[in-house]
C-alpha atoms as a PDB file:
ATOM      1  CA  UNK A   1       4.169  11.577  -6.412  1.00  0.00           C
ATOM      2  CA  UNK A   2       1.788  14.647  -6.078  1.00  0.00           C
ATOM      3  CA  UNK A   3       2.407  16.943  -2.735  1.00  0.00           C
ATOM      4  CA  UNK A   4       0.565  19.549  -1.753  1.00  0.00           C
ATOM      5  CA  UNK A   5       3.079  22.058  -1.931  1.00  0.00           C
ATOM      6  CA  UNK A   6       3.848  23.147  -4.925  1.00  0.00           C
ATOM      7  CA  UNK A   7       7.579  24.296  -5.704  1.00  0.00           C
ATOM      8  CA  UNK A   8       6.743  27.582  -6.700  1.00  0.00           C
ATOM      9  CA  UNK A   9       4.353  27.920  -2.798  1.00  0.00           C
ATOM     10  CA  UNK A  10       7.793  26.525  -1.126  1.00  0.00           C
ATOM     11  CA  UNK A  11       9.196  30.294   0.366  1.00  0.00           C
ATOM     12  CA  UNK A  12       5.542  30.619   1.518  1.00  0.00           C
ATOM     13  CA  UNK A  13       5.370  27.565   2.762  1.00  0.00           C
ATOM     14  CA  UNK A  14       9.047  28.297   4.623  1.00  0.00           C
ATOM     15  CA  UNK A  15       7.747  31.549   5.602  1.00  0.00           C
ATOM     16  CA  UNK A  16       4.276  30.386   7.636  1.00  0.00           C
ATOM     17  CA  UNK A  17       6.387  28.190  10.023  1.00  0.00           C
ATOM     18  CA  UNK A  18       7.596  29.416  13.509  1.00  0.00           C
ATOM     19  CA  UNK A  19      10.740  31.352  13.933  1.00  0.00           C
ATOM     20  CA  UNK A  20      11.695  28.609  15.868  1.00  0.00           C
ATOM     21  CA  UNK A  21      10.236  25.404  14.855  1.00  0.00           C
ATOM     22  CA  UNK A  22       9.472  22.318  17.555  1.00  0.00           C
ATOM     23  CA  UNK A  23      11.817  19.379  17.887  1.00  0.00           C
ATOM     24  CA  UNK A  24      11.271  16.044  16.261  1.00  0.00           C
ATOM     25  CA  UNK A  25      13.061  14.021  19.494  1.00  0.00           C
ATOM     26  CA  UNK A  26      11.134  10.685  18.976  1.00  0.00           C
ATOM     27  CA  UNK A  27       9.296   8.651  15.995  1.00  0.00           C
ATOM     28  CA  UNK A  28       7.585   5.318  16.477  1.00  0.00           C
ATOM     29  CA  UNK A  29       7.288   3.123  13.639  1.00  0.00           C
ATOM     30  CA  UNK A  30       4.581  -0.034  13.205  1.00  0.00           C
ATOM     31  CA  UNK A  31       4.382  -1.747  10.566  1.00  0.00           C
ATOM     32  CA  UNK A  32       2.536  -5.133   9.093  1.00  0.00           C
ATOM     33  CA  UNK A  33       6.045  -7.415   9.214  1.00  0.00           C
ATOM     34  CA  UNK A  34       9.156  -6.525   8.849  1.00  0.00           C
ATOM     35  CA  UNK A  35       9.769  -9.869   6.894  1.00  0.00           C
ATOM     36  CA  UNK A  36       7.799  -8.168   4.729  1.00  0.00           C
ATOM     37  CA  UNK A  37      10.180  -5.841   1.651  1.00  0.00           C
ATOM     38  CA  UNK A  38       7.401  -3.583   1.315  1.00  0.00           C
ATOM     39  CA  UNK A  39       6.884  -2.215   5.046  1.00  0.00           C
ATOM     40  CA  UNK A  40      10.400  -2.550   5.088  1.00  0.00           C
ATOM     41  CA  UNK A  41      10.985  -0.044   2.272  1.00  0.00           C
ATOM     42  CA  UNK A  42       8.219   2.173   4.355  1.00  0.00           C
ATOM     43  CA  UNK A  43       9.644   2.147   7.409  1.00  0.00           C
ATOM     44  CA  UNK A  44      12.777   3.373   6.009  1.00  0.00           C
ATOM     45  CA  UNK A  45      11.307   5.805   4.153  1.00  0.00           C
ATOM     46  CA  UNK A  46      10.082   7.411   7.772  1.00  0.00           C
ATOM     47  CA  UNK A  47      13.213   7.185   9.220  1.00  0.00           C
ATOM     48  CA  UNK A  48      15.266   8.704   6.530  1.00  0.00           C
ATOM     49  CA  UNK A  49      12.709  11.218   6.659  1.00  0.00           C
ATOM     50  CA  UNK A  50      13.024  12.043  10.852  1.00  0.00           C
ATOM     51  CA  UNK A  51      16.505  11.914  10.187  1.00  0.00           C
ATOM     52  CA  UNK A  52      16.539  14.551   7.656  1.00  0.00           C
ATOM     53  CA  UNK A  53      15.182  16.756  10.594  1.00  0.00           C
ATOM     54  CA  UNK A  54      16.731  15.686  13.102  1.00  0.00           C
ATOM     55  CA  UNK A  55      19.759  13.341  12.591  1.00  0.00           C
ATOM     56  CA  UNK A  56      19.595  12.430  16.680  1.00  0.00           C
ATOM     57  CA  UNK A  57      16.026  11.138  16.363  1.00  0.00           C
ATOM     58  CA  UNK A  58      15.128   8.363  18.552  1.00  0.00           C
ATOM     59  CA  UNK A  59      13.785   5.796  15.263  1.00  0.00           C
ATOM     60  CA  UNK A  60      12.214   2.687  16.447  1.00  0.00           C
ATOM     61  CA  UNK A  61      10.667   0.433  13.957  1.00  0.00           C
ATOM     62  CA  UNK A  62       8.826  -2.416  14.774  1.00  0.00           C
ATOM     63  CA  UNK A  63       6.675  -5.130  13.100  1.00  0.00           C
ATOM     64  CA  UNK A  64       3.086  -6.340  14.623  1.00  0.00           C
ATOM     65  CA  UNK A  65       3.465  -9.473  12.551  1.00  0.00           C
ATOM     66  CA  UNK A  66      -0.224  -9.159  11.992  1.00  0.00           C
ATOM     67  CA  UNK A  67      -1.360  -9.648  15.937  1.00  0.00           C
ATOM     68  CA  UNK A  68      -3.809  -6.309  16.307  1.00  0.00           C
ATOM     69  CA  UNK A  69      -2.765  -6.772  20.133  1.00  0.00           C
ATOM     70  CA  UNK A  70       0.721  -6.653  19.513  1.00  0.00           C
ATOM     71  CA  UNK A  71       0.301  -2.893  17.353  1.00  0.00           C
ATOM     72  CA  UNK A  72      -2.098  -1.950  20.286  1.00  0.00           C
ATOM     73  CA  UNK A  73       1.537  -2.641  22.890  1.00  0.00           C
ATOM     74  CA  UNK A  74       3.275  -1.311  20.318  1.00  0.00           C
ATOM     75  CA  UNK A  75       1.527   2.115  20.128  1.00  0.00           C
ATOM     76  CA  UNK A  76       1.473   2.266  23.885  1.00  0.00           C
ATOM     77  CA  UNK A  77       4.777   1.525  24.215  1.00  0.00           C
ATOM     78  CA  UNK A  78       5.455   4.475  22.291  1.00  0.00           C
ATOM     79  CA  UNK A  79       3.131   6.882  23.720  1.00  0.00           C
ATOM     80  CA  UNK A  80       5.167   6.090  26.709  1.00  0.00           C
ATOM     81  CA  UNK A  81       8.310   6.693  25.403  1.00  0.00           C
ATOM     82  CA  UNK A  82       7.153  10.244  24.661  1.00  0.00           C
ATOM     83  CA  UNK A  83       7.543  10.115  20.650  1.00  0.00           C
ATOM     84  CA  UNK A  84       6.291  13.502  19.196  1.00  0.00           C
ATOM     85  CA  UNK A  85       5.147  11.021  15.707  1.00  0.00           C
ATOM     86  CA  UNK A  86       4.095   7.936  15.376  1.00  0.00           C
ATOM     87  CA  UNK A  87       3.665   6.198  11.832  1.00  0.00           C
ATOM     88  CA  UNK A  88       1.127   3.312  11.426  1.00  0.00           C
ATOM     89  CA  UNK A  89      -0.004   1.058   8.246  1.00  0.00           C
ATOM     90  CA  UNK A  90      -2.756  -0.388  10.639  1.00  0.00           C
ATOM     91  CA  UNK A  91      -3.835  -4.231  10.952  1.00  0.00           C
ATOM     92  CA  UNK A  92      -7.294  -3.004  10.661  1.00  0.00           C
ATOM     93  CA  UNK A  93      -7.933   0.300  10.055  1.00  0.00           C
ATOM     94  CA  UNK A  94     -11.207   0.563  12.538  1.00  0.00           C
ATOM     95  CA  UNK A  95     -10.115  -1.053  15.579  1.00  0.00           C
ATOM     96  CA  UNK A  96      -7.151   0.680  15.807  1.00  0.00           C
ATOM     97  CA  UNK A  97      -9.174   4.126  16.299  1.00  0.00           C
ATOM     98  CA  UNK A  98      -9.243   3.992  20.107  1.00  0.00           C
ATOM     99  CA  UNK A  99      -5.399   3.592  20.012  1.00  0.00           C
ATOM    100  CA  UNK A 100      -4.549   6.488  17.760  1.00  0.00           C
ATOM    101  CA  UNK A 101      -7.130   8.354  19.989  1.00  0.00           C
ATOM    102  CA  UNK A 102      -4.560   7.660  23.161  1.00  0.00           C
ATOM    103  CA  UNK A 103      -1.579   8.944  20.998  1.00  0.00           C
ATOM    104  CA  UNK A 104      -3.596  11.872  20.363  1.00  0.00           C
ATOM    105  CA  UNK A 105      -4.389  12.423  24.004  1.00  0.00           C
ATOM    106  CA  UNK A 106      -1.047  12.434  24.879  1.00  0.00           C
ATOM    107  CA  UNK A 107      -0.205  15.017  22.268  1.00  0.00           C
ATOM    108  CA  UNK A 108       1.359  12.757  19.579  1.00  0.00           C
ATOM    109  CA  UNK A 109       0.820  13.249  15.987  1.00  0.00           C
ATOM    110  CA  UNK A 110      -0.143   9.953  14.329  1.00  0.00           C
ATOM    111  CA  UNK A 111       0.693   9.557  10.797  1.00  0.00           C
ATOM    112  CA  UNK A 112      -1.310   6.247   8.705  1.00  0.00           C
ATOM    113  CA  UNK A 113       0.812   4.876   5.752  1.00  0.00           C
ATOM    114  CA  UNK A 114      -0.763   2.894   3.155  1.00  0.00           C
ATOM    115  CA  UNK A 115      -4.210   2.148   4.611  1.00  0.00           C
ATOM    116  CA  UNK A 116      -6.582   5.248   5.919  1.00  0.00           C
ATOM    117  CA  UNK A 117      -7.425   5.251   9.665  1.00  0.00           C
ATOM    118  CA  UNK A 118     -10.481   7.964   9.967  1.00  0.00           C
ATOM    119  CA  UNK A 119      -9.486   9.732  12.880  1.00  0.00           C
ATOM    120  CA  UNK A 120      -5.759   9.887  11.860  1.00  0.00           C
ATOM    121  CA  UNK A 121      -4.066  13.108  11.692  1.00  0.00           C
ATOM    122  CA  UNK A 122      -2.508  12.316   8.812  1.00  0.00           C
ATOM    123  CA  UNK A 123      -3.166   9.796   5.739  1.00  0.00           C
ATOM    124  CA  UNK A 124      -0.944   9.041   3.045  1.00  0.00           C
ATOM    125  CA  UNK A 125      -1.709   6.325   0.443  1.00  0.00           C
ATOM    126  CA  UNK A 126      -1.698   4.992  -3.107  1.00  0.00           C
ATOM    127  CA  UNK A 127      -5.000   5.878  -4.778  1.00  0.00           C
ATOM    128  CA  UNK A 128      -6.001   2.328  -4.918  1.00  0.00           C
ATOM    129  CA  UNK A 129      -8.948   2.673  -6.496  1.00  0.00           C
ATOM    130  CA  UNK A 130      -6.814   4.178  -9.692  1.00  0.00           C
ATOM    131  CA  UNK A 131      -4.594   1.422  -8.728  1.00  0.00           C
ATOM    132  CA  UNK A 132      -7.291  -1.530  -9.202  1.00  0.00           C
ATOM    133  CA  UNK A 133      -8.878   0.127 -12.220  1.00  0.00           C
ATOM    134  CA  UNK A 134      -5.528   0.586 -14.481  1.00  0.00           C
ATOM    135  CA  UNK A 135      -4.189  -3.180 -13.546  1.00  0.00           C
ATOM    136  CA  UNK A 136      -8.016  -4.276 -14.796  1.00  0.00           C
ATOM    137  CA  UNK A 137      -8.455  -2.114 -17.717  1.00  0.00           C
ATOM    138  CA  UNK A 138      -5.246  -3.910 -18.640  1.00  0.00           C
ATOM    139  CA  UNK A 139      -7.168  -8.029 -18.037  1.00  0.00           C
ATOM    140  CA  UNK A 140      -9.549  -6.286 -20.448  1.00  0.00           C
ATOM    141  CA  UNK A 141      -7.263  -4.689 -23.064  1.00  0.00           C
ATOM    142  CA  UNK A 142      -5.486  -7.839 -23.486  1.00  0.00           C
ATOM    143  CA  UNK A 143      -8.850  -9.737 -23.922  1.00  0.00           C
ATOM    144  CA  UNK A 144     -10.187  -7.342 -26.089  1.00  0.00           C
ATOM    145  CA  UNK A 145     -12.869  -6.510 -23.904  1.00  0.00           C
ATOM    146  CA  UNK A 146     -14.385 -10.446 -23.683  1.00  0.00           C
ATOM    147  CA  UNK A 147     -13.294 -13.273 -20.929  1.00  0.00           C
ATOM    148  CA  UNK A 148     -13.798 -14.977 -17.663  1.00  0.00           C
ATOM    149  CA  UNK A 149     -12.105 -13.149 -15.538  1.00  0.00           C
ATOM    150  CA  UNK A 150     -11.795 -13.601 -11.020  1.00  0.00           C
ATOM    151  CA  UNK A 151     -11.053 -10.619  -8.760  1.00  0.00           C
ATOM    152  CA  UNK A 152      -8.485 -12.192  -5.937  1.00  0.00           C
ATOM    153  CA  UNK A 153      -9.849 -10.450  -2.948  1.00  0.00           C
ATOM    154  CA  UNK A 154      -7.837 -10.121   0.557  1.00  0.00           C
ATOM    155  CA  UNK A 155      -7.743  -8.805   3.948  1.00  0.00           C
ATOM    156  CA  UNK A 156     -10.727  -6.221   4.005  1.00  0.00           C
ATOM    157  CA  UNK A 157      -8.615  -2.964   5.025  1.00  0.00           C
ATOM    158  CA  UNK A 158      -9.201   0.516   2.776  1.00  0.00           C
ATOM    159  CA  UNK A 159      -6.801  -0.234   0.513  1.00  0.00           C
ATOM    160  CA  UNK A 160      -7.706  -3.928  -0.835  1.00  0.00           C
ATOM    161  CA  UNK A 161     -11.698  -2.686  -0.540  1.00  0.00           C
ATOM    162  CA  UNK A 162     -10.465   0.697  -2.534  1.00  0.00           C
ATOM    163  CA  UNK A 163      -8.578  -1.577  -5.444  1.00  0.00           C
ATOM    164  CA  UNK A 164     -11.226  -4.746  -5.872  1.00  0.00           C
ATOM    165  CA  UNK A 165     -13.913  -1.881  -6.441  1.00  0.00           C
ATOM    166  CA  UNK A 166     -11.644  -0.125  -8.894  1.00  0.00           C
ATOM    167  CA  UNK A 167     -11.227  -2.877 -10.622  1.00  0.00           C
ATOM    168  CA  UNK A 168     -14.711  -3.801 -10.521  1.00  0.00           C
ATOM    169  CA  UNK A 169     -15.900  -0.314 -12.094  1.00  0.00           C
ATOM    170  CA  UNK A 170     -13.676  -1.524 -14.997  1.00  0.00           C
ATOM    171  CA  UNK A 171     -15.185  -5.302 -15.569  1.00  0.00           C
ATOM    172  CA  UNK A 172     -18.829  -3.839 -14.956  1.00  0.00           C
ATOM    173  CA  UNK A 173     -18.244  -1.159 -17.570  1.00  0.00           C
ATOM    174  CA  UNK A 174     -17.522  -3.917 -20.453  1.00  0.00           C
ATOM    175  CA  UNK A 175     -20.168  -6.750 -20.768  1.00  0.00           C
ATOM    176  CA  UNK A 176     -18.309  -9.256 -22.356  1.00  0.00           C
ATOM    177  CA  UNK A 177     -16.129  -9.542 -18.850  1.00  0.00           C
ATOM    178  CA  UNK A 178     -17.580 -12.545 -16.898  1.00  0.00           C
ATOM    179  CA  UNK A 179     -16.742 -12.039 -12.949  1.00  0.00           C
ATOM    180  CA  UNK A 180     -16.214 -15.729 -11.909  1.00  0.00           C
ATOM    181  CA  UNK A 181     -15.355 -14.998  -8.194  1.00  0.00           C
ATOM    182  CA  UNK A 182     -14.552 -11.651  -6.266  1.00  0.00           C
ATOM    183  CA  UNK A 183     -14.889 -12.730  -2.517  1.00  0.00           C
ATOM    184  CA  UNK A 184     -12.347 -15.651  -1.785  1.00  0.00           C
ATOM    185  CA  UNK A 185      -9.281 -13.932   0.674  1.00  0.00           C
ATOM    186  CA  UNK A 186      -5.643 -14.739  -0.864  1.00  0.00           C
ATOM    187  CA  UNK A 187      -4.849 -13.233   3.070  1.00  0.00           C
ATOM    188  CA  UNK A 188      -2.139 -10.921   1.215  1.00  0.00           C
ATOM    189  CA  UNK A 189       0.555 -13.532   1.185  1.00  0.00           C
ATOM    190  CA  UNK A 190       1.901 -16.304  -1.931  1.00  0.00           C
ATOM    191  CA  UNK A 191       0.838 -19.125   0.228  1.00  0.00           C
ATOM    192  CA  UNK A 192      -2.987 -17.526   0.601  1.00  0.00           C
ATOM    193  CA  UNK A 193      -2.895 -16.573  -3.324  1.00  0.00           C
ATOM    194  CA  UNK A 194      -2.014 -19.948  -4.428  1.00  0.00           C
ATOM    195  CA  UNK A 195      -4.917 -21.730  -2.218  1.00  0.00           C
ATOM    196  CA  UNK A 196      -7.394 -19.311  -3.572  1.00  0.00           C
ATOM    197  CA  UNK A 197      -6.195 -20.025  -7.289  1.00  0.00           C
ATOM    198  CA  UNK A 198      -5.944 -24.272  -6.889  1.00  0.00           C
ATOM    199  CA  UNK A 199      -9.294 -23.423  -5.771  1.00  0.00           C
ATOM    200  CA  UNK A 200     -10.723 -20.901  -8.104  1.00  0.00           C
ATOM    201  CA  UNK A 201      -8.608 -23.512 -11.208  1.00  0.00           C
ATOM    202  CA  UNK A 202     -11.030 -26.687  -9.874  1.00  0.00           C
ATOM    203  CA  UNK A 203     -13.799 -24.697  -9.987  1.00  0.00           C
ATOM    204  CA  UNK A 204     -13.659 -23.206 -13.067  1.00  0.00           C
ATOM    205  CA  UNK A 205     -12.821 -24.956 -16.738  1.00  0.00           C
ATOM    206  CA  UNK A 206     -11.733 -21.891 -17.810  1.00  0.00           C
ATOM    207  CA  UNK A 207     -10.330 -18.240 -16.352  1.00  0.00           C
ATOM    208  CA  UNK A 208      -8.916 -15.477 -19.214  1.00  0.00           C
ATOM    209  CA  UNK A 209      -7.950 -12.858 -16.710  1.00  0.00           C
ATOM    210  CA  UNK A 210      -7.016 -12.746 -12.649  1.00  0.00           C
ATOM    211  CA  UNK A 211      -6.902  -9.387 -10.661  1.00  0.00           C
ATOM    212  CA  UNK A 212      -4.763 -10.463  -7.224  1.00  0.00           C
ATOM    213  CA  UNK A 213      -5.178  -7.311  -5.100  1.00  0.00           C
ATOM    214  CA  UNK A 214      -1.756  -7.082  -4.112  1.00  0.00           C
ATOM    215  CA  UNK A 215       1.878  -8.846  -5.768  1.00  0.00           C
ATOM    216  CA  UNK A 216       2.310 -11.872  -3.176  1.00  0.00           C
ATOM    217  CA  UNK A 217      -1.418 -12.901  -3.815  1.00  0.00           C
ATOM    218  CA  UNK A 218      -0.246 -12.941  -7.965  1.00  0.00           C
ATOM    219  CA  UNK A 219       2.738 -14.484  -7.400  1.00  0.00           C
ATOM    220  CA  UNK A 220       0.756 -17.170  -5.752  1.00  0.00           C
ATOM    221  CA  UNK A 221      -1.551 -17.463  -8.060  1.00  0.00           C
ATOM    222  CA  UNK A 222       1.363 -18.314 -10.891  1.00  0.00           C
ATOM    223  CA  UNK A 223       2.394 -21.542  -8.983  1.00  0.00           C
ATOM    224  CA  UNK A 224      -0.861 -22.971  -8.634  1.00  0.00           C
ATOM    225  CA  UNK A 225      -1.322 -22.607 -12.379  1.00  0.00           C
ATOM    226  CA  UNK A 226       1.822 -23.678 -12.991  1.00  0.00           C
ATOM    227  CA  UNK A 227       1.413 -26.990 -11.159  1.00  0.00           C
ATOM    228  CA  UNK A 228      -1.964 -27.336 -12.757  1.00  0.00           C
ATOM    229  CA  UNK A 229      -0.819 -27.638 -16.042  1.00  0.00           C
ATOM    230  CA  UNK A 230      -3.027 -23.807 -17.171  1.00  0.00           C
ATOM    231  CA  UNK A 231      -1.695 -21.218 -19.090  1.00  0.00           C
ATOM    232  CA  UNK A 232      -2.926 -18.345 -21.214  1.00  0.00           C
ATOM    233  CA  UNK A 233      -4.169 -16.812 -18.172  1.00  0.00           C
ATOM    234  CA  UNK A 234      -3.424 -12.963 -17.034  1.00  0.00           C
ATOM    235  CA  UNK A 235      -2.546 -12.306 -13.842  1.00  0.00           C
ATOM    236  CA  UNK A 236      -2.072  -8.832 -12.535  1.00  0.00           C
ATOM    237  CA  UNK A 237      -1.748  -7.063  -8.884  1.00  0.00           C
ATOM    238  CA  UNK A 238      -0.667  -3.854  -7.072  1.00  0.00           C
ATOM    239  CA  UNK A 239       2.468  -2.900  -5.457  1.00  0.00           C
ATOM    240  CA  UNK A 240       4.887  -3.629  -8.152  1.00  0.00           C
ATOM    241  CA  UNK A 241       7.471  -5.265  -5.827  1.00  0.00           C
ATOM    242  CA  UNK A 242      11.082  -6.454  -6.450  1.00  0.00           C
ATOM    243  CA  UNK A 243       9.659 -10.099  -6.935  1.00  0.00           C
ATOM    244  CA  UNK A 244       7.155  -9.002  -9.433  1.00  0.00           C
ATOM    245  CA  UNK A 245       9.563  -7.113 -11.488  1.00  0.00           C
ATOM    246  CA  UNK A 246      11.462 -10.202 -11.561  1.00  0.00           C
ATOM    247  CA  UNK A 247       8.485 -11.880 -12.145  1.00  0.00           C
ATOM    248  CA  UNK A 248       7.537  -9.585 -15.482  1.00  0.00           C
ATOM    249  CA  UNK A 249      11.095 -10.369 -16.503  1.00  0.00           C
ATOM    250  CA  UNK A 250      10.613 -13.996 -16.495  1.00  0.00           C
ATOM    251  CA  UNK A 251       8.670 -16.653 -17.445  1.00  0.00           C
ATOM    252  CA  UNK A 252       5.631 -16.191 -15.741  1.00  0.00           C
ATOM    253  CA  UNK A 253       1.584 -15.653 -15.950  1.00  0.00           C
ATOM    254  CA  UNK A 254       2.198 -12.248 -14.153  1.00  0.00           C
ATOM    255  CA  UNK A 255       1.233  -8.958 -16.835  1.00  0.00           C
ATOM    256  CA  UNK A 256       1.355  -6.457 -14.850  1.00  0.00           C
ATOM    257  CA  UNK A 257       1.060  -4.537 -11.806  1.00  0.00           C
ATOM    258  CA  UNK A 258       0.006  -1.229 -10.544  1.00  0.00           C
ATOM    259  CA  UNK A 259       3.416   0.265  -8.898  1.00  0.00           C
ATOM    260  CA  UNK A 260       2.780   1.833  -5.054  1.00  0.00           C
ATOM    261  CA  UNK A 261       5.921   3.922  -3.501  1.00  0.00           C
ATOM    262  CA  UNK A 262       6.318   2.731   0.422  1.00  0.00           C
ATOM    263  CA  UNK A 263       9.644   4.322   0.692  1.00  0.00           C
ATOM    264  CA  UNK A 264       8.308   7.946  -0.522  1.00  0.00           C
ATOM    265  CA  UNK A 265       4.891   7.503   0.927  1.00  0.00           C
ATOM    266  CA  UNK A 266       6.528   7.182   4.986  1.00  0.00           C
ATOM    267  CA  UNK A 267       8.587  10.237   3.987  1.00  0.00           C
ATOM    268  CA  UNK A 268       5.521  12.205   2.827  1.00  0.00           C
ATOM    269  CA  UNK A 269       3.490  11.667   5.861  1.00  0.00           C
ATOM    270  CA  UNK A 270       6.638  12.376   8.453  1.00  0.00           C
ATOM    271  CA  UNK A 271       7.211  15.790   6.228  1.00  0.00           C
ATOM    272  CA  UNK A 272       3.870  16.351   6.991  1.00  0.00           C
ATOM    273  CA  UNK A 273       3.329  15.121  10.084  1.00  0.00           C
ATOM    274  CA  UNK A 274       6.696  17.490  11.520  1.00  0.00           C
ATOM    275  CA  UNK A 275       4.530  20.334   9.765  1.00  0.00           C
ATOM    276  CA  UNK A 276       1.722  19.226  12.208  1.00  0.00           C
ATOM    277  CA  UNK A 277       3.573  19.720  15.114  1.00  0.00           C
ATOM    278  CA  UNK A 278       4.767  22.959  14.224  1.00  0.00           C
ATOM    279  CA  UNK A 279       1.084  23.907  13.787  1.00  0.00           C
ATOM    280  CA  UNK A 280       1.160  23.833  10.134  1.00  0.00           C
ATOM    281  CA  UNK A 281      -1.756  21.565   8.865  1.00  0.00           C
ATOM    282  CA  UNK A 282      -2.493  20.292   5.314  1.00  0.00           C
ATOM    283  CA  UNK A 283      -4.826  21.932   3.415  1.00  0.00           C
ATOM    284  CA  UNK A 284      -6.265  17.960   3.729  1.00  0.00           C
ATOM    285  CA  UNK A 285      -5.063  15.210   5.872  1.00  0.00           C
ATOM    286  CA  UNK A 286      -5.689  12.622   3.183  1.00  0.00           C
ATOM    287  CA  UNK A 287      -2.902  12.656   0.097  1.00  0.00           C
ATOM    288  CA  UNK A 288      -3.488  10.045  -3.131  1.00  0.00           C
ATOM    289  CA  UNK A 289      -0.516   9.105  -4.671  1.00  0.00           C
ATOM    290  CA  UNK A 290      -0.680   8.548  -8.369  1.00  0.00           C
ATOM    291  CA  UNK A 291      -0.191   4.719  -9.016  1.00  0.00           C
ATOM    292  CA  UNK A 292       1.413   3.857 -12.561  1.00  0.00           C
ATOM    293  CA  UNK A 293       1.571   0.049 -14.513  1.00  0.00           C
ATOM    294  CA  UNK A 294       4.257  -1.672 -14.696  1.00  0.00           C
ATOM    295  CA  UNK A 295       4.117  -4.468 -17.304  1.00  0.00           C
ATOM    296  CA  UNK A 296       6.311  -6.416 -20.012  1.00  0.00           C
ATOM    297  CA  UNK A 297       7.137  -3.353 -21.625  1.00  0.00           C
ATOM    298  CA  UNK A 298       8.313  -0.745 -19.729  1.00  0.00           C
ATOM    299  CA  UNK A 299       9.392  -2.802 -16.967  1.00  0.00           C
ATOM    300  CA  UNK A 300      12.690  -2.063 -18.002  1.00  0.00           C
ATOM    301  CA  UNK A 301      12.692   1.564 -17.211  1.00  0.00           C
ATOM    302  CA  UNK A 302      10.937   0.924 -14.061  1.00  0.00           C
ATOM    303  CA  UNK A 303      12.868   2.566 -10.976  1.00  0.00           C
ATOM    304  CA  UNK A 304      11.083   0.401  -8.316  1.00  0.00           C
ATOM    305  CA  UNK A 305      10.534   1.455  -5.085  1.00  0.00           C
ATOM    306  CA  UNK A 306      12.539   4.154  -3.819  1.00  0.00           C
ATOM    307  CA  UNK A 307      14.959   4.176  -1.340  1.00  0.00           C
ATOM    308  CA  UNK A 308      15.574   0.489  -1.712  1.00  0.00           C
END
């Protein structure tokens, strides 16, 4: 994970905050679903984090299930509660803005996980365009540079945009990839992956490769060929997610995936946001984390996500 403090900039770091730094009291947490392993590996990662600082923090975590209105309560609610932070991975990135702006009015630091929000005060995410391009250039490595090949796309927030154009940088830079499809929505789940791939497998005689923008989409996308009789296809995603390590270990269509860190990411952004409010800022509000693959072979010495 890269911060932006540097060990050897820590004392200076130490030394730039107030003699006597402001109280982290209250964090709210939203987050996509709490059915959900991966916000729930991010949401722990913030509150292990306020904890850290303050082992009285009021925590509250809760899940929007997906209903925009239901994060716009949710945000309100805490602005009420008078929470100092408040950590978002927003249903949609844009009309969430006026919400964030009310935090901000009242004074409260808001912190976006996973996907950007523009007017944020801080943004933490997986550099999903890396992320895109390295589970791609692996669909072409394994076809030595010459297949059919469909990009899964999904819900249009930053990071899905970010990784389908990664991964579209890759197939556009060989010409013997053949894009079949790149705008069909596997709605980030298994159940919207395997309707786009019974689909995209009737429409097509024959797909080499498969880029599912995130793990549930791929997983997905394994069933439906495997009930359609197809094999020798490639699948890979992003997140690399206890099911799709399970999945690598097993025997599935799944190759690889491009690993994202929920758990560290949360605790990154609450570091930074308690900075914030001790009127420390970030050289830049917006930190990449370095994605790596996970496939066949090295899954084995793959940590997962931390803080599981």
């Amino acid at each position: 994970m890269q911060f932006r403090i540097l060990p050897a900039l820590a004392l200076l770091a130490m030394s730039s905050m107030p003699l006597q730094a402001k109280d982290l009291n209250g964090i709210g947490i939203s987050v996509g679903s709490l059915g959900n392993p991966y916000y729930v590996a991010l949401a722990k990662g913030a509150e292990d984090a306020a904890k850290a600082i303050n082992p009285n923090v009021r925590a509250t975590t809760l899940g929007f299930e997906l209903d925009l209105n239901k994060q716009f309560e949710q945000i309100d609610n805490f602005i009420a509660a008078g929470v100092e932070l408040i950590v978002i991975t927003p249903g949609d990135p844009v009309a969430i803005e006026p919400a964030v702006a009310r935090a901000q009015a009242a004074g409260i630091k808001v912190l976006a996980v996973d996907t950007g929000v523009a007017n944020a005060d801080i943004i933490v995410t997986t550099d999903n365009v890396k992320a895109g391009a390295i589970a791609c250039q692996f669909i072409v490595d394994q076809l030595e540079g010459k297949g059919d090949v469909v990009i899964q796309n999904g819900p249009q927030n930053s990071a899905v945009i970010d990784r389908v154009k990664g991964c579209k940088e890759v197939f556009a830079a060989n010409s013997g990839i053949n894009v079949l499809a790149d705008n069909q929505d596997g709605k980030s789940s298994r159940e919207g992956g395997m309707a786009v791939m019974l689909s995209d497998l009737t429409r097509f005689p024959t797909i080499d490769g498969v880029f599912a923008c995130c793990d549930p989409q791929a997983l997905g996308s394994d069933l439906a060929a495997k009930q359609l009789g197809r094999d020798g296809i490639i699948i890979t995603s992003v997140d690399g997610a206890p099911d799709i390590v399970e999945a690598l270990k097993s025997d599935t269509l799944v190759q690889a995936s491009a690993s994202q860190d929920p758990y560290g990411m949360a605790q990154l952004a609450v570091k930074l946001g308690y900075d914030l409010i001790n009127d420390k800022a970030p050289e830049n509000k917006l930190t990449l984390v370095e994605p790596k693959l996970v496939t066949r072979e090295n899954v084995n010495d793959y940590a997962g996500w931390t803080g599981r």
